[in-house]
Each structure stands twice: as structure tokens, then as C-alpha cells.
C-alpha atoms as a PDB file:
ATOM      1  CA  UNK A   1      14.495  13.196   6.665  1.00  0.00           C
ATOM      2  CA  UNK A   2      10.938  13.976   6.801  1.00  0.00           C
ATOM      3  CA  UNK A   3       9.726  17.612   6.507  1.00  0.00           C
ATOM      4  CA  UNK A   4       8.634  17.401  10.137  1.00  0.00           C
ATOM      5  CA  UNK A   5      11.894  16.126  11.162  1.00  0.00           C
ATOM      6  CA  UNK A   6      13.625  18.791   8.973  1.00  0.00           C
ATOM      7  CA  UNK A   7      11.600  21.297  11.102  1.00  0.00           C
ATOM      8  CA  UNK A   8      11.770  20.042  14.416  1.00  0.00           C
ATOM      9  CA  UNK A   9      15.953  19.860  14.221  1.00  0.00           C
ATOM     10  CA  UNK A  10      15.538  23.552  12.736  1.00  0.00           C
ATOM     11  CA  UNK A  11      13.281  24.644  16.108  1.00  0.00           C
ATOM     12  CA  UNK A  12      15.683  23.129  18.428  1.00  0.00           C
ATOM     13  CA  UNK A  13      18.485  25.298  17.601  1.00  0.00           C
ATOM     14  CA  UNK A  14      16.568  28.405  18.762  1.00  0.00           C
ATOM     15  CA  UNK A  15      19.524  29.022  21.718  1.00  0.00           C
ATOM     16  CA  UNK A  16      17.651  31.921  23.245  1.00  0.00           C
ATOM     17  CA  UNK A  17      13.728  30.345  22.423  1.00  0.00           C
ATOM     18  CA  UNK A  18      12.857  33.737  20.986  1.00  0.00           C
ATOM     19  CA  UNK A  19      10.558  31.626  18.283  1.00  0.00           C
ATOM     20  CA  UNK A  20      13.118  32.597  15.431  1.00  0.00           C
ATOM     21  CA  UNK A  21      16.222  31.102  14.090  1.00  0.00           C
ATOM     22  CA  UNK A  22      18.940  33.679  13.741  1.00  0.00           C
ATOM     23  CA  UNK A  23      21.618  33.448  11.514  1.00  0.00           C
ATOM     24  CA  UNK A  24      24.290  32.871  14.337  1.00  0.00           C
ATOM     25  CA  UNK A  25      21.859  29.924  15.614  1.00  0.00           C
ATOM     26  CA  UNK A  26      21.926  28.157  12.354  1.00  0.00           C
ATOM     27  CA  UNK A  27      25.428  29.012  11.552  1.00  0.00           C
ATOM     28  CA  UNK A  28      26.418  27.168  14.875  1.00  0.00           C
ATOM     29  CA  UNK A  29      24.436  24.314  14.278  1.00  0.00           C
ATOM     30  CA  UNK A  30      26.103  23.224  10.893  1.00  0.00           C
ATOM     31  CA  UNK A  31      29.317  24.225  12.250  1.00  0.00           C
ATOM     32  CA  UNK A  32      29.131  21.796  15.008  1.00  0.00           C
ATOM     33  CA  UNK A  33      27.153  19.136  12.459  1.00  0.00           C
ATOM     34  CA  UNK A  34      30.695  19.560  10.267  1.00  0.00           C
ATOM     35  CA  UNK A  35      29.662  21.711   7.619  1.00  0.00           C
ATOM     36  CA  UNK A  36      32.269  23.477   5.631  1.00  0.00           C
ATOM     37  CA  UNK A  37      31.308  27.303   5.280  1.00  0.00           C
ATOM     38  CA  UNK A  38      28.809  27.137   7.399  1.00  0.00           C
ATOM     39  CA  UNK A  39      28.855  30.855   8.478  1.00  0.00           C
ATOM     40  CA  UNK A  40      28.495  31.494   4.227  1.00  0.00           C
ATOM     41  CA  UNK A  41      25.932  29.097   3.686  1.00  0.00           C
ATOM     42  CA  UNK A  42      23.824  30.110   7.357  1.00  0.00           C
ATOM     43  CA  UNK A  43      23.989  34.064   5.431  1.00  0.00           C
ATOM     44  CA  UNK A  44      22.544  33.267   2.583  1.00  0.00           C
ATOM     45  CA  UNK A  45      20.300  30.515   3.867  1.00  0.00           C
ATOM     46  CA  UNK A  46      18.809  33.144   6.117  1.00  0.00           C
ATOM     47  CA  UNK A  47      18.924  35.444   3.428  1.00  0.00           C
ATOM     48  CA  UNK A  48      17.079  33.377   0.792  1.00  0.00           C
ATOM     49  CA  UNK A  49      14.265  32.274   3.369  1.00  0.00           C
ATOM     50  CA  UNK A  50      13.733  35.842   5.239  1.00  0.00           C
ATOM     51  CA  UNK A  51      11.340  37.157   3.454  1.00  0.00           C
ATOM     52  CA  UNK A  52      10.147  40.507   5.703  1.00  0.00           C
ATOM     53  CA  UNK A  53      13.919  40.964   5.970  1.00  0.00           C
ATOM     54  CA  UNK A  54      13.957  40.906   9.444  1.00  0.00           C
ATOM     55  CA  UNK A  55      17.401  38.880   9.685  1.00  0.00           C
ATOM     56  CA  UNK A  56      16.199  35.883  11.313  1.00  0.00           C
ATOM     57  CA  UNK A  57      13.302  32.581  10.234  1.00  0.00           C
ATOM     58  CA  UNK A  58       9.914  32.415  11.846  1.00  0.00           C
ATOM     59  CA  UNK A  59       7.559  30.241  11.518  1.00  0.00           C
ATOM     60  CA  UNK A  60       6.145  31.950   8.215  1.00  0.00           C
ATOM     61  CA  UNK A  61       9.353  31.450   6.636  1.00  0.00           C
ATOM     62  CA  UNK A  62      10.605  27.418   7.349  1.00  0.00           C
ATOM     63  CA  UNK A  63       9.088  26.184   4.106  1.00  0.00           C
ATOM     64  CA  UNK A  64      11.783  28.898   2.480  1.00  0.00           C
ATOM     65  CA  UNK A  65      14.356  27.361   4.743  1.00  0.00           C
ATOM     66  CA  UNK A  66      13.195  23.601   3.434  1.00  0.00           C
ATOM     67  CA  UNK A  67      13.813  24.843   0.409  1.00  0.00           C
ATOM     68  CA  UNK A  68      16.688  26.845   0.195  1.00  0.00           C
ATOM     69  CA  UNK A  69      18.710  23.568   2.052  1.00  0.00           C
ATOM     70  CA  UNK A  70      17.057  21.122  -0.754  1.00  0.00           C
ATOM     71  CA  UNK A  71      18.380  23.390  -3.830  1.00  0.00           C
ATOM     72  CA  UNK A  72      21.897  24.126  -1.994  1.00  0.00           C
ATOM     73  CA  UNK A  73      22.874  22.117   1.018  1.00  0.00           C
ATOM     74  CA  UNK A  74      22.105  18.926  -0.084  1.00  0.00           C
ATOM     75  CA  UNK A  75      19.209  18.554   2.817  1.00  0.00           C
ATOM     76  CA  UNK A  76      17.025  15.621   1.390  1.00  0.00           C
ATOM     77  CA  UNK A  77      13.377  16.215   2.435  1.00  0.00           C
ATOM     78  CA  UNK A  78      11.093  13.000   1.973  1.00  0.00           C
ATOM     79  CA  UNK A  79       7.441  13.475   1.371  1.00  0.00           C
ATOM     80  CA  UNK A  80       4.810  10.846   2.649  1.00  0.00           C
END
């Protein structure tokens, strides 16, 4: 998966197109993609990549996603 691609799936599971990615959003989203803990891993995903603490990723804050998913969900990003 390309960065682009990474970011792109992320985008498309804003539910409620607020422009951010809430924890239930991306919990749902590995749920339904088969992921084991998902609601665990969404926390501390949106944890690790939040960084005004807000509780949910913006724009600002998807390279933090990229690479909290790298280090701990496995998520292989290819760069061109």
C-alpha cells in the first residue's frame, strides 16, 4: 500500500465527513476489515497520532497515524 492509498482508505471512513477520523470511525473500520482488538488498537492508535489531544485525526496528524500502524499494526507503507 502506497502512502496515498494508506490515506485515502483512512479519509473514507470519516462516517459523519466532519474532516476527522474519530476513534469510533477507525475502530469500526478494522472491526469490519477483521481485526482482533480493534477497539484497543483504534484507542491507542488515536492516542499515539492526536497530537492537540483533541480525541480524533485531522489532516495535521495522518503522517502520526502512518506511523503508528507501520510500528504496531503491521500496515506496510511503500515509498516510490
Amino acid at each position: 500500500m502506497t502512502l496515498q492509498e494508506f490515506k485515502t482508505w483512512v479519509k473514507r471512513l470519516d462516517a459523519d465527513k466532519d474532516g476527522k477520523i474519530s476513534r469510533q470511525e477507525l475502530s469500526d473500520a478494522v472491526r469490519v476489515a477483521g481485526g482482533r482488538f480493534a477497539w484497543l488498537k483504534c484507542r491507542r492508535g488515536v492516542q499515539a497520532a492526536d497530537s492537540d489531544g483533541n480525541g480524533f485525526i485531522d489532516e495535521q496528524e495522518m503522517n502520526n497515524l502512518v506511523d503508528f500502524a507501520q510500528k504496531h499494526l503491521g500496515v506496510k507503507i511503500v515509498h516510490f
